[in-house]
Protein backbone atom coordinates (compact mmCIF):
# COMPACT_ATOMS: atom_id res chain seq x y z
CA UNK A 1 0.00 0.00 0.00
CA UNK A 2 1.57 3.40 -1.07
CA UNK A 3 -0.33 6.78 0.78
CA UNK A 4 0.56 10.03 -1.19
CA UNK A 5 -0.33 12.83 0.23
CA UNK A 6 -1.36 16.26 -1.94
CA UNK A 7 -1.10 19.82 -0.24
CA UNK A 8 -4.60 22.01 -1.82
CA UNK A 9 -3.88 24.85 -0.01
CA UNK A 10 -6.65 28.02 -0.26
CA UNK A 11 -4.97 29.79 -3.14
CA UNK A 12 -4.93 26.69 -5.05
CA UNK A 13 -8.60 26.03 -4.50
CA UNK A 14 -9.84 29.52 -5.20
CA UNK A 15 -7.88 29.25 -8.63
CA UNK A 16 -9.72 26.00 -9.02
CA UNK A 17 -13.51 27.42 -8.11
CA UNK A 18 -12.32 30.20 -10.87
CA UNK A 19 -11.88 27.62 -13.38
CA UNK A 20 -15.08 26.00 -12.65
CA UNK A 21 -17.14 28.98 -13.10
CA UNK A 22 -15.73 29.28 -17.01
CA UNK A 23 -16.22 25.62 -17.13
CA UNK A 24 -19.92 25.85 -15.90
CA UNK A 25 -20.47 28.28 -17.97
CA UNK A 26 -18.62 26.42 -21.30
CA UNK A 27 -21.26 23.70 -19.96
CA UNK A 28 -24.83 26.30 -20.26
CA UNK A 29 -23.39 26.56 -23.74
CA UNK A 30 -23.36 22.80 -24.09
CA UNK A 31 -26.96 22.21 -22.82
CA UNK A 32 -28.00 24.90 -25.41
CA UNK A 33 -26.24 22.99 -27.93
CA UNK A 34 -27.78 19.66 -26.73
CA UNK A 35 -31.09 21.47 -26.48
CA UNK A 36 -30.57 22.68 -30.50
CA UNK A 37 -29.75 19.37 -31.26
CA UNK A 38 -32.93 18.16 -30.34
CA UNK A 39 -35.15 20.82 -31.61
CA UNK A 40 -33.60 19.89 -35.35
CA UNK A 41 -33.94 16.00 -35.19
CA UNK A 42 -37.62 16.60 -33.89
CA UNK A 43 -38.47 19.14 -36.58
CA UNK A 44 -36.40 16.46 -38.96
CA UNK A 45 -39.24 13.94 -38.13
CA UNK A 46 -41.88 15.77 -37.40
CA UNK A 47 -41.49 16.75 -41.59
CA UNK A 48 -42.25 13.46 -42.85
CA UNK A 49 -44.64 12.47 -39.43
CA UNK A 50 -47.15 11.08 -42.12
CA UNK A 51 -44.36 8.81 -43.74
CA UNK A 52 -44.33 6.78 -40.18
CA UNK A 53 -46.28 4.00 -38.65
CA UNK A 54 -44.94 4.96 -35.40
CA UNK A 55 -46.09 8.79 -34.49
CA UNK A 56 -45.02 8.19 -31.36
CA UNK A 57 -40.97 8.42 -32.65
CA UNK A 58 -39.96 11.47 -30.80
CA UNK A 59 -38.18 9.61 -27.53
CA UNK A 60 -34.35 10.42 -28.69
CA UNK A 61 -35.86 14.29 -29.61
CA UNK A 62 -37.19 14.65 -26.41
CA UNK A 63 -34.48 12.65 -24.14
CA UNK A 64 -31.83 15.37 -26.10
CA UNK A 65 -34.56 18.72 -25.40
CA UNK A 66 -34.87 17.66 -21.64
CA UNK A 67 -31.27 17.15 -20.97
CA UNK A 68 -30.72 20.41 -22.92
CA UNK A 69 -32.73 22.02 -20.47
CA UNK A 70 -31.44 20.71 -17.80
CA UNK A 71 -27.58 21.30 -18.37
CA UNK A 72 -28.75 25.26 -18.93
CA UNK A 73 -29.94 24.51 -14.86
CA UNK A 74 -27.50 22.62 -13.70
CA UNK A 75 -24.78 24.82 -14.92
CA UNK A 76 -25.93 27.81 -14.76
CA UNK A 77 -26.33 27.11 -9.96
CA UNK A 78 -23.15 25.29 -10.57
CA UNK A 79 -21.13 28.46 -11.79
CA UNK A 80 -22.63 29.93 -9.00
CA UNK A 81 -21.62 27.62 -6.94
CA UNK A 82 -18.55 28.08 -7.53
CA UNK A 83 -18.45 31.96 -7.97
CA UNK A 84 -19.42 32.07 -4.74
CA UNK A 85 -16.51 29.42 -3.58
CA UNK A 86 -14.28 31.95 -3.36
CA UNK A 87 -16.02 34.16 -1.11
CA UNK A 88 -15.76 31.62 2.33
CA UNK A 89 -18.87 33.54 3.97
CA UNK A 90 -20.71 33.08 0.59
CA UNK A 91 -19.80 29.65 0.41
CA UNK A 92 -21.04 28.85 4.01
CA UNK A 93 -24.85 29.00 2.44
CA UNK A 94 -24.37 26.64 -0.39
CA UNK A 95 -22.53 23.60 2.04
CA UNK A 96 -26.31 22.23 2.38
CA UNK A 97 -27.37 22.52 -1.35
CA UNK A 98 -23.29 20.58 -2.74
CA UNK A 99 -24.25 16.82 -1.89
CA UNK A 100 -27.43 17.00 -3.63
CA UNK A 101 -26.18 18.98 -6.35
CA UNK A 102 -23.28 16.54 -6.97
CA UNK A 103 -25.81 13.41 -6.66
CA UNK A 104 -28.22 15.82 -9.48
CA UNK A 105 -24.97 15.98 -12.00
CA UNK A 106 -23.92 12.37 -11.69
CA UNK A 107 -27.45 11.53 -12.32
CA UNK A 108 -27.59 14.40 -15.25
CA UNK A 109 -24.60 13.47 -17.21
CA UNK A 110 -25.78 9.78 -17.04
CA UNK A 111 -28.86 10.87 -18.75
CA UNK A 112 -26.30 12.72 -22.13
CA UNK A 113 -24.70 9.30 -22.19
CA UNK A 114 -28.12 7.37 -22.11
CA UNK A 115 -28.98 10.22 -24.62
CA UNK A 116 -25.77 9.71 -26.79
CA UNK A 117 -26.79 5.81 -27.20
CA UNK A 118 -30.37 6.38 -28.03
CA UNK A 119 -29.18 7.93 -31.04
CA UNK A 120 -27.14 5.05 -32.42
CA UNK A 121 -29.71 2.55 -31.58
CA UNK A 122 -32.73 4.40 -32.71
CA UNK A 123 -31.85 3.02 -36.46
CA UNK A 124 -34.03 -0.42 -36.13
CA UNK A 125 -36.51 0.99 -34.99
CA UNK A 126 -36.80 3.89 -37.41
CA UNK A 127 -36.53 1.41 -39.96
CA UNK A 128 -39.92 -0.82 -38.89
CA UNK A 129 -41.58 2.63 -38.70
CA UNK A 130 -40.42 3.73 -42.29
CA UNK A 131 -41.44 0.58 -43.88
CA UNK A 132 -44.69 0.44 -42.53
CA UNK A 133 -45.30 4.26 -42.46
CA UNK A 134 -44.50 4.51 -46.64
CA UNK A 135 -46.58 1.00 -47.21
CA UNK A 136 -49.37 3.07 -46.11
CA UNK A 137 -48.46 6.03 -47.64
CA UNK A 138 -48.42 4.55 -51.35
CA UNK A 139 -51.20 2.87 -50.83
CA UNK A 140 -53.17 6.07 -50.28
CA UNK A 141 -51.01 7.56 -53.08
CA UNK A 142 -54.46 7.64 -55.29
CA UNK A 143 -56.98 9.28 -52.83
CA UNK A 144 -56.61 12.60 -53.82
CA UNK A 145 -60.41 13.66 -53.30
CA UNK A 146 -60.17 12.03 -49.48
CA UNK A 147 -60.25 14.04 -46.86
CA UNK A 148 -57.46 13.43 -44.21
CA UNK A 149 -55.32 12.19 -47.10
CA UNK A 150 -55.22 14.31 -50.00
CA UNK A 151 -51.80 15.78 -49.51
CA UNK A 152 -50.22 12.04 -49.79
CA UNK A 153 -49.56 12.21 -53.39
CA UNK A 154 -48.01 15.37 -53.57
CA UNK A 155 -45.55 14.23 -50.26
CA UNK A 156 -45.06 11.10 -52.33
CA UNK A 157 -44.32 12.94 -55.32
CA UNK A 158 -42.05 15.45 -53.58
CA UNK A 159 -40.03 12.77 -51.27
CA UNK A 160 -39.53 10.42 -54.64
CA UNK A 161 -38.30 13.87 -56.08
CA UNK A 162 -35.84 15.32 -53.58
CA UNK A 163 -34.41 11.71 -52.23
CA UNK A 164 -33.95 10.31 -55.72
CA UNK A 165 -35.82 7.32 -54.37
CA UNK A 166 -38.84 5.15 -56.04
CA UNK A 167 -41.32 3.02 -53.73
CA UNK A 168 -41.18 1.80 -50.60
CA UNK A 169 -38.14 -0.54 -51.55
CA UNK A 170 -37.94 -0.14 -55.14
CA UNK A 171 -39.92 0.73 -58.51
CA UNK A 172 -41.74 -2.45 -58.24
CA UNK A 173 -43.73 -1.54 -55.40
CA UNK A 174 -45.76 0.56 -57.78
CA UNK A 175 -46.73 -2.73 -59.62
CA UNK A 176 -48.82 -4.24 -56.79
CA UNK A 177 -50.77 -1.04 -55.80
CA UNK A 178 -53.51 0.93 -57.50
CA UNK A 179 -52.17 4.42 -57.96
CA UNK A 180 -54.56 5.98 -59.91
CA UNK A 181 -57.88 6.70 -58.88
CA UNK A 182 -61.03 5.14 -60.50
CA UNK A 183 -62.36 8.58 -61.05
CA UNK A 184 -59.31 9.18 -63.40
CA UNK A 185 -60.62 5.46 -64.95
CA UNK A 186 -62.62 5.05 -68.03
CA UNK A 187 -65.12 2.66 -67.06
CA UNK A 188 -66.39 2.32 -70.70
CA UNK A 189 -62.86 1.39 -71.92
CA UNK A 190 -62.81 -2.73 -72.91
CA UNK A 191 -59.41 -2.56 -71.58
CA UNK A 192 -59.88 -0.95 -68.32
CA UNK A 193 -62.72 -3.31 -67.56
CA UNK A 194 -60.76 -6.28 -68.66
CA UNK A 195 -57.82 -5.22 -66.53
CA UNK A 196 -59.98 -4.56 -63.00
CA UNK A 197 -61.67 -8.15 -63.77
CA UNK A 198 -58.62 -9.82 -64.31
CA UNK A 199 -57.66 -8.91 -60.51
CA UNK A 200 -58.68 -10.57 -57.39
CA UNK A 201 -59.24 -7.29 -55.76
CA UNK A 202 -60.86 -5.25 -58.50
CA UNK A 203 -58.06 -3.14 -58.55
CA UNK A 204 -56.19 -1.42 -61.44
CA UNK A 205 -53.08 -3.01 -61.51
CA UNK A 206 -50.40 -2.01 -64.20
CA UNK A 207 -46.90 -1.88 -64.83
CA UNK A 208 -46.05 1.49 -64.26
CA UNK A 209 -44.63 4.33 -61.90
CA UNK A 210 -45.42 7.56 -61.43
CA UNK A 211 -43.73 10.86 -63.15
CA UNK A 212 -41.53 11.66 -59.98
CA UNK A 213 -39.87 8.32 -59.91
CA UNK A 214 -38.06 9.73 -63.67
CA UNK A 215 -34.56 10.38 -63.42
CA UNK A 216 -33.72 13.82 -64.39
CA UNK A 217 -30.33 12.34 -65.16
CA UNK A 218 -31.51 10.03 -68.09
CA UNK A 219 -30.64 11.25 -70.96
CA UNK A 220 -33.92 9.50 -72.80
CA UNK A 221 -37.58 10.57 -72.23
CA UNK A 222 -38.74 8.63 -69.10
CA UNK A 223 -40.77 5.62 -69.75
CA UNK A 224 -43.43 5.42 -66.83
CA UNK A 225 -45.56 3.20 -68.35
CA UNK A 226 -45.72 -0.54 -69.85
CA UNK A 227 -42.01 -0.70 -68.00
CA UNK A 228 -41.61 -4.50 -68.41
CA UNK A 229 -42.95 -4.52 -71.88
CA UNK A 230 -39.87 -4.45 -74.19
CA UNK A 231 -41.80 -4.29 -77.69
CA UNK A 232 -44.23 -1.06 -76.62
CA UNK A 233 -41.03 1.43 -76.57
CA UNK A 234 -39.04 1.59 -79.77
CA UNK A 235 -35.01 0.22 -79.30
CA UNK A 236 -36.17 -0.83 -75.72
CA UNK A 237 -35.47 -3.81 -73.92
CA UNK A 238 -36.21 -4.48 -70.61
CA UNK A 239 -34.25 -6.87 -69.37
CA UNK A 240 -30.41 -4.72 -70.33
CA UNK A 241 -31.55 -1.39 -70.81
CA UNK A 242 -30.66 0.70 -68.20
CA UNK A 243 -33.79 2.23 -66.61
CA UNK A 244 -34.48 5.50 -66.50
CA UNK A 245 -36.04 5.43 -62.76
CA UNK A 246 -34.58 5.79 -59.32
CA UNK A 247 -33.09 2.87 -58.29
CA UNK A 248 -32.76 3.41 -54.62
CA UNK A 249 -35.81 3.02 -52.82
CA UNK A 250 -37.73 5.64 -50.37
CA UNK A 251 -37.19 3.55 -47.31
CA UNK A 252 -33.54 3.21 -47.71
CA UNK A 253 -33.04 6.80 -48.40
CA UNK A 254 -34.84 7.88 -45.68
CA UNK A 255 -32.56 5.86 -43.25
CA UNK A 256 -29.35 6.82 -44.84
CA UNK A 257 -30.95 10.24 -44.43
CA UNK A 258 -32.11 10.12 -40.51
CA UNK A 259 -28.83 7.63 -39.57
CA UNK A 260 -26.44 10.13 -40.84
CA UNK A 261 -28.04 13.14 -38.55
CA UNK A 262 -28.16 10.64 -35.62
CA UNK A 263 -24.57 9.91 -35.84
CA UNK A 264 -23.27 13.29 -36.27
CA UNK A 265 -25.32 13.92 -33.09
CA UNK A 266 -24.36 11.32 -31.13
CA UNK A 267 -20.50 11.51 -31.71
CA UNK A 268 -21.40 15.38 -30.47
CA UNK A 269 -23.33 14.25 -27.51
CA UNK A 270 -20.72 11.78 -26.54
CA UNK A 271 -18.38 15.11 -26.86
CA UNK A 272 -20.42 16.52 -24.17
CA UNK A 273 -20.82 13.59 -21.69
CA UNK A 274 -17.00 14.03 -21.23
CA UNK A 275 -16.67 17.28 -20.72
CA UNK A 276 -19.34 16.74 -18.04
CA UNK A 277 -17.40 13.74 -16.91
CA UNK A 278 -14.49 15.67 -16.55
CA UNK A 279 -15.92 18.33 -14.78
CA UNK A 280 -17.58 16.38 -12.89
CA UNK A 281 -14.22 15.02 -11.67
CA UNK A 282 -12.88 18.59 -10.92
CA UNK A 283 -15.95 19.62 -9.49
CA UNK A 284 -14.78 16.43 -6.20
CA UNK A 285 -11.66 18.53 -5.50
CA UNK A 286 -13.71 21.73 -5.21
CA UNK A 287 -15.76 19.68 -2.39
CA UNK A 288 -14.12 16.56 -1.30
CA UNK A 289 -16.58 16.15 1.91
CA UNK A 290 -18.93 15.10 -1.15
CA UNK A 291 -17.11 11.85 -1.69
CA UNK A 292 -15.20 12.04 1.68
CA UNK A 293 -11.75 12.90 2.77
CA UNK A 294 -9.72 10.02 1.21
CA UNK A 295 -10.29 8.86 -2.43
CA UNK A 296 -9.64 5.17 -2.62
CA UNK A 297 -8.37 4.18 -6.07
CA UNK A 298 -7.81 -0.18 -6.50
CA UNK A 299 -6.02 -1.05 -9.42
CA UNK A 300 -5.87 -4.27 -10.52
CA UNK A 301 -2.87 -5.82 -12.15
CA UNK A 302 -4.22 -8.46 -14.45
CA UNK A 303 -1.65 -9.03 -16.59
CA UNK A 304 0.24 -11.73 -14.80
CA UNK A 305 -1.35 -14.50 -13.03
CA UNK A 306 0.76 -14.20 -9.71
CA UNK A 307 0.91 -10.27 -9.38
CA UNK A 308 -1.45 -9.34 -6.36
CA UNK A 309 -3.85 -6.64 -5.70
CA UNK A 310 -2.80 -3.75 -5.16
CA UNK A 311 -4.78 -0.64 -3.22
CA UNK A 312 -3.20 3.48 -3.45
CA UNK A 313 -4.87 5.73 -1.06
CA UNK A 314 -4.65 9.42 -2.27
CA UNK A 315 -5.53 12.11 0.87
CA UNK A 316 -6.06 15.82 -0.23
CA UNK A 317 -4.52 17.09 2.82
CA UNK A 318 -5.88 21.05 3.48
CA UNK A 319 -4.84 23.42 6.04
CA UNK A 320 -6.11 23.86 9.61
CA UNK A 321 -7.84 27.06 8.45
CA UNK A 322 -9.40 25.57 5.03
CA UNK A 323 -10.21 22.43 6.44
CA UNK A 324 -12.49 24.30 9.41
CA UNK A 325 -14.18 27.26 6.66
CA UNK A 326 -15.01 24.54 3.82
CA UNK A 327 -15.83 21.34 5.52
């Protein structure tokens, strides 16, 4: 067992409550960043609300806004805190409110790392909602004259249009749904007849896509209709030519889309836990009675077999008259 002993005299622990004040302060910044951070990814998914099964999506948006807030809090007394740690009569008021504070931070900063995970894991489960949110959505694609859903098509239109994308997973999802309304339908036409009899559902199957899954970046017209049907479009085959649709479908783009944001935000959030952590750390010296008079550190040596366990007790040892104002 090896003791060593560290002198924190009253100078050095004013020049430390100093440093904590800028610190807490750095950290109000932080919470307003955190806070930001949240407010974007919420209005990010709050745009495309009626592309999702799951309304209910907003628990990393939320977790990020309330932990926002509460670093702006936390901070904000802790600078205080310390502002007023240099000042011994000041200091005398807060010895009541430091335990609790302490216990509040450990508990806060938990809360940015829980935070920081939410984000990375929050990509399954984005990914059910998508899928089943856009199945829906295409499906409705047609009911332009229904209340409650008229406004699909054209946030069909403009998501297939801005992403690049086509269906839910690809082009062919068009295939299996009716996307044009009946009212758009010539009911006297042999063919359209023939074509809602020959389906199980009476529905108006074809093979085609609508205009905003065209590339722009095709150099010939876009074929949006008979797409597997080689001998309707002149020097046209289906099977080599390269199609002039999006490839990519809406579901995957949306994901790339969403997991990029959540990754730069949870690399930035994991930023922040350790500058909490760390000032969290520095925030012990500034009140050791918090965590008592002697820190305890046990390191293990694991990497021989025979090598024992070892134990190095570090004492902050204070003066008579620092020890009796701050303790």
């Amino acid at each position: 067992m090896a003791v060593l002993k560290v002198k924190f005299t009253k100078h050095k622990r004013d020049k430390l409550a100093q440093v904590l004040w800028i610190l807490n302060w750095i950290s109000v910044v932080t919470g307003i960043i955190l806070l930001s951070l949240g407010l974007f990814l919420k209005i990010e998914i709050h745009k495309r609300r009626e592309l999702m099964s799951n309304r209910e999506i907003h628990s990393v948006p939320n977790m990020l806004i309330a932990v926002g807030v509460i670093a702006c809090g936390i901070n904000f007394l802790g600078g205080k805190i310390c502002y007023d740690c240099v000042d011994t009569n000041k200091f005398h008021r807060w010895k009541l409110v430091m335990l609790p504070y302490i216990i509040c931070t450990f508990f806060f900063t938990f809360c940015i790392l829980v935070g920081a995970l939410m984000c990375y894991t929050m990509r399954t489960e984005l990914e059910e909602s998508l899928y089943q949110g856009l199945k829906e959505a295409l499906r409705y694609y047609k009911d332009t004259d229904t209340p409650g859903r008229c406004f699909l098509k054209r946030t069909i239109d403009m998501l297939q249009i801005e992403f690049q994308c086509c269906g839910n997973n690809g082009f062919r999802d068009w295939f299996e749904i009716q996307w044009i309304s009946n009212r758009y339908l010539d009911m006297s036409s042999k063919e359209v007849i023939d074509r809602l009899k020959s389906n199980v559902d009476g529905k108006y199957l074809m093979d085609a896509v609508p205009f905003s899954c065209c590339s722009i970046n095709s150099p010939r017209p876009c074929i949006q209709y008979q797409i597997t049907n080689s001998s309707a479009h002149f020097n046209y085959d289906f099977q080599k030519e390269e199609l002039n649709l999006w490839k990519k479908g809406c579901r995957q783009a949306l994901l790339d889309y969403y997991t990029q944001i959540m990754q730069s935000i949870g690399f930035t959030v994991l930023i922040i836990w350790l500058f909490e952590v760390g000032l969290i750390r520095t925030l012990l010296l500034l009140y050791p009675q918090a965590v008592s008079k002697v820190f305890i550190l046990t390191l293990h040596c694991t990497q021989l077999p025979f090598v024992t366990e070892r134990k190095y007790i570090v004492r902050l040892i204070f003066p008579q008259s620092v020890h009796s104002n701050y303790l």
